[in-house]
Protein backbone atom coordinates (compact mmCIF):
# COMPACT_ATOMS: atom_id res chain seq x y z
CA UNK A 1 89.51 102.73 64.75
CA UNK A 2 89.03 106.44 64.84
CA UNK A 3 92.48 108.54 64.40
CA UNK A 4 91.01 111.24 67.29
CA UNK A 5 92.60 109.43 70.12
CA UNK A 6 92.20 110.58 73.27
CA UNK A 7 93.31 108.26 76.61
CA UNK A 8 90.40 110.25 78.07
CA UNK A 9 88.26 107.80 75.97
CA UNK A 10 89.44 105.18 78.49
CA UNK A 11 87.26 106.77 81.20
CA UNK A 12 89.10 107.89 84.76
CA UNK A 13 90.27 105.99 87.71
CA UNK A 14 91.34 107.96 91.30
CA UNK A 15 94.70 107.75 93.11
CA UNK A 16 94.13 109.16 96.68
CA UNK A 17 92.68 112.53 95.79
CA UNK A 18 94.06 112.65 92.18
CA UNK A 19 91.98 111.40 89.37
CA UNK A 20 93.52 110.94 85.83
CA UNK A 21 92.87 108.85 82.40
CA UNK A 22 92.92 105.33 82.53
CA UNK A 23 95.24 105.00 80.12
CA UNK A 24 98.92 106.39 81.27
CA UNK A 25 102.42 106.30 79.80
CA UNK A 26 105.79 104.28 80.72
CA UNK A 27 108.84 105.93 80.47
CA UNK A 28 111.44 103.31 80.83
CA UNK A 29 112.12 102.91 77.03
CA UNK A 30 112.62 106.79 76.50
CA UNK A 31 116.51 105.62 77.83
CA UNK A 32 118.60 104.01 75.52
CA UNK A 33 119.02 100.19 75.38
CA UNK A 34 118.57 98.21 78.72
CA UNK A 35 116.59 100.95 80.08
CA UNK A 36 120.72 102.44 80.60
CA UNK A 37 122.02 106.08 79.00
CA UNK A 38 120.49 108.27 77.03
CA UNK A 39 118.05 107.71 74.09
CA UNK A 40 119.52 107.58 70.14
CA UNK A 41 117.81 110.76 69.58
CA UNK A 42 116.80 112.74 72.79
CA UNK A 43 114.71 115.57 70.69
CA UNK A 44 112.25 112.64 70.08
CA UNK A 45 112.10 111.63 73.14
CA UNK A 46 111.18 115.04 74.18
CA UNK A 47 108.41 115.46 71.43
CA UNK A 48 107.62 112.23 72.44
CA UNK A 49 106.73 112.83 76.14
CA UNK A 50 104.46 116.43 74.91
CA UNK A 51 102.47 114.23 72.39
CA UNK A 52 101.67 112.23 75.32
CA UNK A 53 100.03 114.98 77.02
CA UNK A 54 98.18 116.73 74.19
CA UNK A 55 96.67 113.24 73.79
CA UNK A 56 95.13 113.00 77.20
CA UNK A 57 98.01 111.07 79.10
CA UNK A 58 97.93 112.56 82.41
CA UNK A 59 99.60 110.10 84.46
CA UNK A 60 103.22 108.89 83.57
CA UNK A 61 105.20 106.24 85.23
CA UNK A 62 108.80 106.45 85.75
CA UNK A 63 112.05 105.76 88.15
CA UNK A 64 115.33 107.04 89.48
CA UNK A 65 116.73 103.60 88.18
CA UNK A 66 115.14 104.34 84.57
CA UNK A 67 118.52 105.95 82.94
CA UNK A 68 119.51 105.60 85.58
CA UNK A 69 118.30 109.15 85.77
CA UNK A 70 117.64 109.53 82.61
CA UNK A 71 113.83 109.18 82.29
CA UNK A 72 113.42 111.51 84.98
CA UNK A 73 115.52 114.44 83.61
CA UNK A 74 114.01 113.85 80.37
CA UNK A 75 110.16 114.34 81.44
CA UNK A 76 111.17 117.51 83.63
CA UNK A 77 112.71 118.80 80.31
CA UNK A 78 109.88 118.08 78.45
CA UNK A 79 107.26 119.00 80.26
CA UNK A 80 108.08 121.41 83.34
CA UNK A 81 106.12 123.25 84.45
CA UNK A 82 103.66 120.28 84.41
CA UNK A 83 100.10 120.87 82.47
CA UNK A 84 97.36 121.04 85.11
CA UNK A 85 96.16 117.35 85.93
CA UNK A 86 99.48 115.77 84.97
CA UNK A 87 100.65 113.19 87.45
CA UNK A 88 104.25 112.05 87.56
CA UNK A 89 104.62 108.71 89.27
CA UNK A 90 108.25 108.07 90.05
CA UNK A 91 109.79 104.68 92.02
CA UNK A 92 112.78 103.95 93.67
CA UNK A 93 113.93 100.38 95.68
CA UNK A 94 116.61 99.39 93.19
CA UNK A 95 120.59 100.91 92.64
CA UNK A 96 122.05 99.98 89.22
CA UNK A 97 125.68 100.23 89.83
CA UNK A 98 125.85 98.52 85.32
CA UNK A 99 123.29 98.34 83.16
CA UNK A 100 122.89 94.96 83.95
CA UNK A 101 122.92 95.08 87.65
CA UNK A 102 119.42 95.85 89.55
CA UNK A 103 119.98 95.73 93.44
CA UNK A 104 117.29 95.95 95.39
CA UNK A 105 117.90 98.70 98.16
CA UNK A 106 115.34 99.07 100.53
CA UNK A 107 117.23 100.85 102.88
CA UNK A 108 115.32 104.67 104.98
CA UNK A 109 118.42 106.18 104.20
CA UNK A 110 118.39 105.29 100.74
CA UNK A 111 114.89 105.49 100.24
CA UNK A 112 115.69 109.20 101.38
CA UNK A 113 118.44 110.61 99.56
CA UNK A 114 116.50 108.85 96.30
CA UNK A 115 113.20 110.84 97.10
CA UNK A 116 115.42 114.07 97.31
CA UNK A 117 117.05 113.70 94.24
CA UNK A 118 113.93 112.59 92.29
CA UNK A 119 112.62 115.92 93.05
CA UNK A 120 115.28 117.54 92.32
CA UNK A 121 115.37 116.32 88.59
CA UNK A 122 111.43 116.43 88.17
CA UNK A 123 111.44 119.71 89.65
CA UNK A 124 109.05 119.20 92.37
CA UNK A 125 108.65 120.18 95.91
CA UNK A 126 105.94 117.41 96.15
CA UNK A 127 105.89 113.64 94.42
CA UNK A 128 102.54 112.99 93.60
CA UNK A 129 102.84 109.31 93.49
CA UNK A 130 106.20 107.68 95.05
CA UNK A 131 106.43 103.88 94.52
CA UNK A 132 108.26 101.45 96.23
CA UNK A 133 109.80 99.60 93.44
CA UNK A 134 110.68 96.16 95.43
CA UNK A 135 110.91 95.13 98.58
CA UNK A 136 114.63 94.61 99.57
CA UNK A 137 114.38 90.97 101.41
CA UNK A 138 117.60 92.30 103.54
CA UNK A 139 115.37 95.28 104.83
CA UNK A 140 112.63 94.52 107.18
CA UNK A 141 109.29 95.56 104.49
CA UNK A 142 107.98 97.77 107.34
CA UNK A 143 111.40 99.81 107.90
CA UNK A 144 110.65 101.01 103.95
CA UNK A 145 107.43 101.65 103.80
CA UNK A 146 107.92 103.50 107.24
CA UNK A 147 110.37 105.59 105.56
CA UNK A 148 108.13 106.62 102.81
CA UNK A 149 105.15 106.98 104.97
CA UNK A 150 107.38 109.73 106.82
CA UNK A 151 108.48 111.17 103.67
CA UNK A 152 104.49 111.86 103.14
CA UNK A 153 104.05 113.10 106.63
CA UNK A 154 106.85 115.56 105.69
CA UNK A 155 105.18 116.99 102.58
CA UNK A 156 107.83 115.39 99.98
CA UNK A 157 105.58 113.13 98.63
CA UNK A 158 101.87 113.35 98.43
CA UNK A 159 100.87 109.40 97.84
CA UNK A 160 102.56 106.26 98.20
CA UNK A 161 102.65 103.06 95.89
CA UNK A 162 104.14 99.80 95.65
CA UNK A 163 105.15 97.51 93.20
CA UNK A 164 106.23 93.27 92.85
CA UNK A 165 104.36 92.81 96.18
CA UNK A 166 102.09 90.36 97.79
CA UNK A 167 98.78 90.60 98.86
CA UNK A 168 99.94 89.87 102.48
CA UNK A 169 102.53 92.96 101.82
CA UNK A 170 100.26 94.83 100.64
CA UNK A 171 97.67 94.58 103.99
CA UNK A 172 100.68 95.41 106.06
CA UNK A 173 101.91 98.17 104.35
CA UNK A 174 98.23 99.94 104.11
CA UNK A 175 98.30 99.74 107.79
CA UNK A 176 101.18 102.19 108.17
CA UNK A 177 100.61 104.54 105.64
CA UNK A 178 97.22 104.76 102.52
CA UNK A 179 98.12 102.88 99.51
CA UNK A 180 97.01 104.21 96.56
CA UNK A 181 98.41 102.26 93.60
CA UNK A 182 100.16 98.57 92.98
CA UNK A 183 102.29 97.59 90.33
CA UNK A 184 102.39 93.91 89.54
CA UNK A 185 103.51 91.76 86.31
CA UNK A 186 99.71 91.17 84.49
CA UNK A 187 98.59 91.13 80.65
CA UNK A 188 96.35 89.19 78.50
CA UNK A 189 98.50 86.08 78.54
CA UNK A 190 99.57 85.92 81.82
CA UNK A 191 96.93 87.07 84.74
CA UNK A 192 98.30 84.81 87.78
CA UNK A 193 98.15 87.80 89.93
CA UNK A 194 94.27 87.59 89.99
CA UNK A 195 94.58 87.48 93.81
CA UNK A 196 97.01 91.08 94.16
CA UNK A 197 94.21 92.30 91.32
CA UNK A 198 91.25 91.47 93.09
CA UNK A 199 93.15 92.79 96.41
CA UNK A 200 93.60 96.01 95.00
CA UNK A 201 89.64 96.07 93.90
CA UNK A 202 88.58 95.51 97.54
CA UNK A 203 90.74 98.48 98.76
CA UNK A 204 90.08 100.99 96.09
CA UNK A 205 94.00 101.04 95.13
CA UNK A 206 94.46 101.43 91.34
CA UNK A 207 96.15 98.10 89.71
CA UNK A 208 98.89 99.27 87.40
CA UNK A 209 99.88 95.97 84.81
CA UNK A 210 103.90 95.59 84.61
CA UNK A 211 105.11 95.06 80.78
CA UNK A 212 100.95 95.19 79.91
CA UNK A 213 101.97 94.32 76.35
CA UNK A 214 104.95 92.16 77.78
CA UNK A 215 107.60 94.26 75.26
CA UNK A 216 105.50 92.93 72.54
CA UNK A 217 105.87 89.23 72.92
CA UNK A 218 102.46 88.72 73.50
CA UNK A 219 101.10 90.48 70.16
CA UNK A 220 101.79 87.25 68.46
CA UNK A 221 99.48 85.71 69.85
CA UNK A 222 96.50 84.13 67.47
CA UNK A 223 93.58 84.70 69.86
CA UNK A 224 94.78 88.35 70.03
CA UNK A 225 95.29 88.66 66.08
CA UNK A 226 92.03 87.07 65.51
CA UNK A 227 90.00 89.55 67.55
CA UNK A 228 92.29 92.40 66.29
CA UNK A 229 91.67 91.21 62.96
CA UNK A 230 87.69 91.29 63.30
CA UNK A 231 87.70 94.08 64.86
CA UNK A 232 90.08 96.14 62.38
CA UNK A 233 92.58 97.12 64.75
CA UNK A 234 96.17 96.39 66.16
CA UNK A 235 96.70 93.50 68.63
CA UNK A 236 98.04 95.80 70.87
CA UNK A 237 94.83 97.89 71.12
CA UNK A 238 92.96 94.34 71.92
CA UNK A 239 95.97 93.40 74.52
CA UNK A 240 95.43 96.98 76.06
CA UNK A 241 91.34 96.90 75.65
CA UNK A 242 91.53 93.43 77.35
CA UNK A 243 93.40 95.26 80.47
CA UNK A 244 90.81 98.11 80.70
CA UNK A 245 87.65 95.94 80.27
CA UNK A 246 89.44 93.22 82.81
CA UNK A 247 88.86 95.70 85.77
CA UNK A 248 87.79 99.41 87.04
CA UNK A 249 90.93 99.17 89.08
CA UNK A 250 93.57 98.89 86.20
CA UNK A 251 95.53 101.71 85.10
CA UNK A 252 97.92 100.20 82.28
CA UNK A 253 100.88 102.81 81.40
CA UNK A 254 102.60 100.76 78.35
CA UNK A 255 106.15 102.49 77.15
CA UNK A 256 106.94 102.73 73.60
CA UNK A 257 109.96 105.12 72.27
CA UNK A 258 107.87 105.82 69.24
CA UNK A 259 105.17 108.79 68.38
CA UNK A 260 103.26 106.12 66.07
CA UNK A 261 103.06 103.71 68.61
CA UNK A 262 102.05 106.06 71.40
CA UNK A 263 99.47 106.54 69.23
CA UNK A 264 98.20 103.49 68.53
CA UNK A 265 98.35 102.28 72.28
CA UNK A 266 95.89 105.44 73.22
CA UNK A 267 93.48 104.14 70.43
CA UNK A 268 92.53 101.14 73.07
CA UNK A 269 90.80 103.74 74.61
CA UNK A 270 87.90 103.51 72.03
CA UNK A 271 87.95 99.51 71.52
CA UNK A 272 85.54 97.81 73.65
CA UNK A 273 85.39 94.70 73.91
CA UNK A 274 82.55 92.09 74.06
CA UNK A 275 81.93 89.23 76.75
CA UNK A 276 82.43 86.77 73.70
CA UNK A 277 86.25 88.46 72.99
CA UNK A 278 87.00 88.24 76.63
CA UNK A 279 85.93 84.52 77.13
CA UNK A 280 88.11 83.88 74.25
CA UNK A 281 91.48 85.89 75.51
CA UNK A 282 90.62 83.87 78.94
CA UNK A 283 88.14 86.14 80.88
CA UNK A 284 85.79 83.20 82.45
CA UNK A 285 82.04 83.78 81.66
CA UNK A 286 80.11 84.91 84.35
């Protein structure tokens, strides 16, 4: 693997009328433990977020709920003003009142007031990419999407997302306002969401893996260490090459709170893959 990584390497996919790298950057473990407080050491989290860039990250995925806060505040510290090209995707759909409680709140109002503050802390007049996080099953799924859809019609967000939907969701939410991304649990051992990935192909909406390296339980995995081993690099860079040969439509974003990590995730960008190393990490012959 060469050292001169560069997530351009991984080609470019298009969200609405943005196009960036296809390989983008997590922010959820730049918080402290539980994805709650502020990191251990939040110079490195800083340095962290500007070696992204420099390395051709131009899309980064985040969420008022990261922190909570937290990941937010820490990328507009890091990076404002934003390089040209850089697109901050931020989510909202759950409250965390503890670290361990995630409460899905679909509410307009919340939806809202969580929009407002976002761009407060990323110190934007305009969100990119706004995601619906989850759909609240107390809130009918067209009263939030509706909200965000007038959010965009307002100028306060410039494209809308969703994440932990269904294909069915997905259809119905498209027909009140363009969908441009989809979030969705997916990675090299577990692909049962063939049918939201293949939806998103159909539509032109960019597929964005949830835990794409599954926090690193999956890199245990013989199949992966075998091809990694043949191949002379990390079973992460298979696990993330696997994601970006899989499908045009996938955008994987992995976290990491480490430089040498980052690093080593954005060298997938220059392992490809052949038809016999898919077959074998469960990619059906054609």
């Amino acid at each position: 693997m060469t050292t001169a990584v560069n997530a351009a390497n991984a080609g470019a996919i298009v969200l609405g009328d943005l196009k960036v790298n296809r390989l983008g950057f997590g922010s959820m473990r730049l918080c402290g433990d539980g994805a709650w407080g502020l990191p251990k050491n939040c110079a490195a989290a800083l340095k962290l977020l500007q070696r992204a860039v420099e390395l051709g990250i131009h899309f980064i995925d985040t969420a008022d709920s990261y922190g909570s806060e937290v990941a937010e505040t820490l990328i507009a510290e890091a990076l404002y003003p934003y390089p040209a090209g850089v697109v901050i995707a931020t989510q909202s759909g759950y409250t965390r009142p503890t670290k361990k409680n995630w409460i899905p709140n679909g509410r307009p109002e919340h939806l809202r007031k969580a929009v407002e503050e976002s761009l407060k802390r990323l110190r934007l007049s305009c969100i990119d990419l706004y995601q619906l996080q989850i759909p609240d099953l107390h809130v009918p799924f067209a009263d939030s999407v509706g909200a965000l859809a007038d959010l965009r019609r307002a100028g306060k967000i410039r494209h809308v997302g969703l994440a932990s939907v269904t294909v069915g969701q997905i259809e119905e939410a498209n027909a009140i306002v363009p969908i441009v991304s989809v979030q969705k649990y997916f990675n090299v051992e577990d692909h049962s969401h063939d049918d939201v990935l293949a939806t998103c192909e159909r539509m032109g909406i960019a597929f964005i893996p949830w835990y794409p390296l599954a926090s690193g339980q999956l890199l245990r995995s013989p199949r992966l260490v075998k091809i990694a081993n043949e191949r002379r690099a990390t079973a992460a860079q298979v696990a993330l090459a696997w994601l970006l040969t899989r499908s045009p439509a996938m955008l994987p974003a992995p976290g990491t709170g480490r430089i040498a990590h980052l690093e080593e995730n954005i060298g997938a960008a220059d392992l490809k893959l052949s038809a016999e190393a898919m077959h074998l990490l469960g990619e059906p012959r054609e």
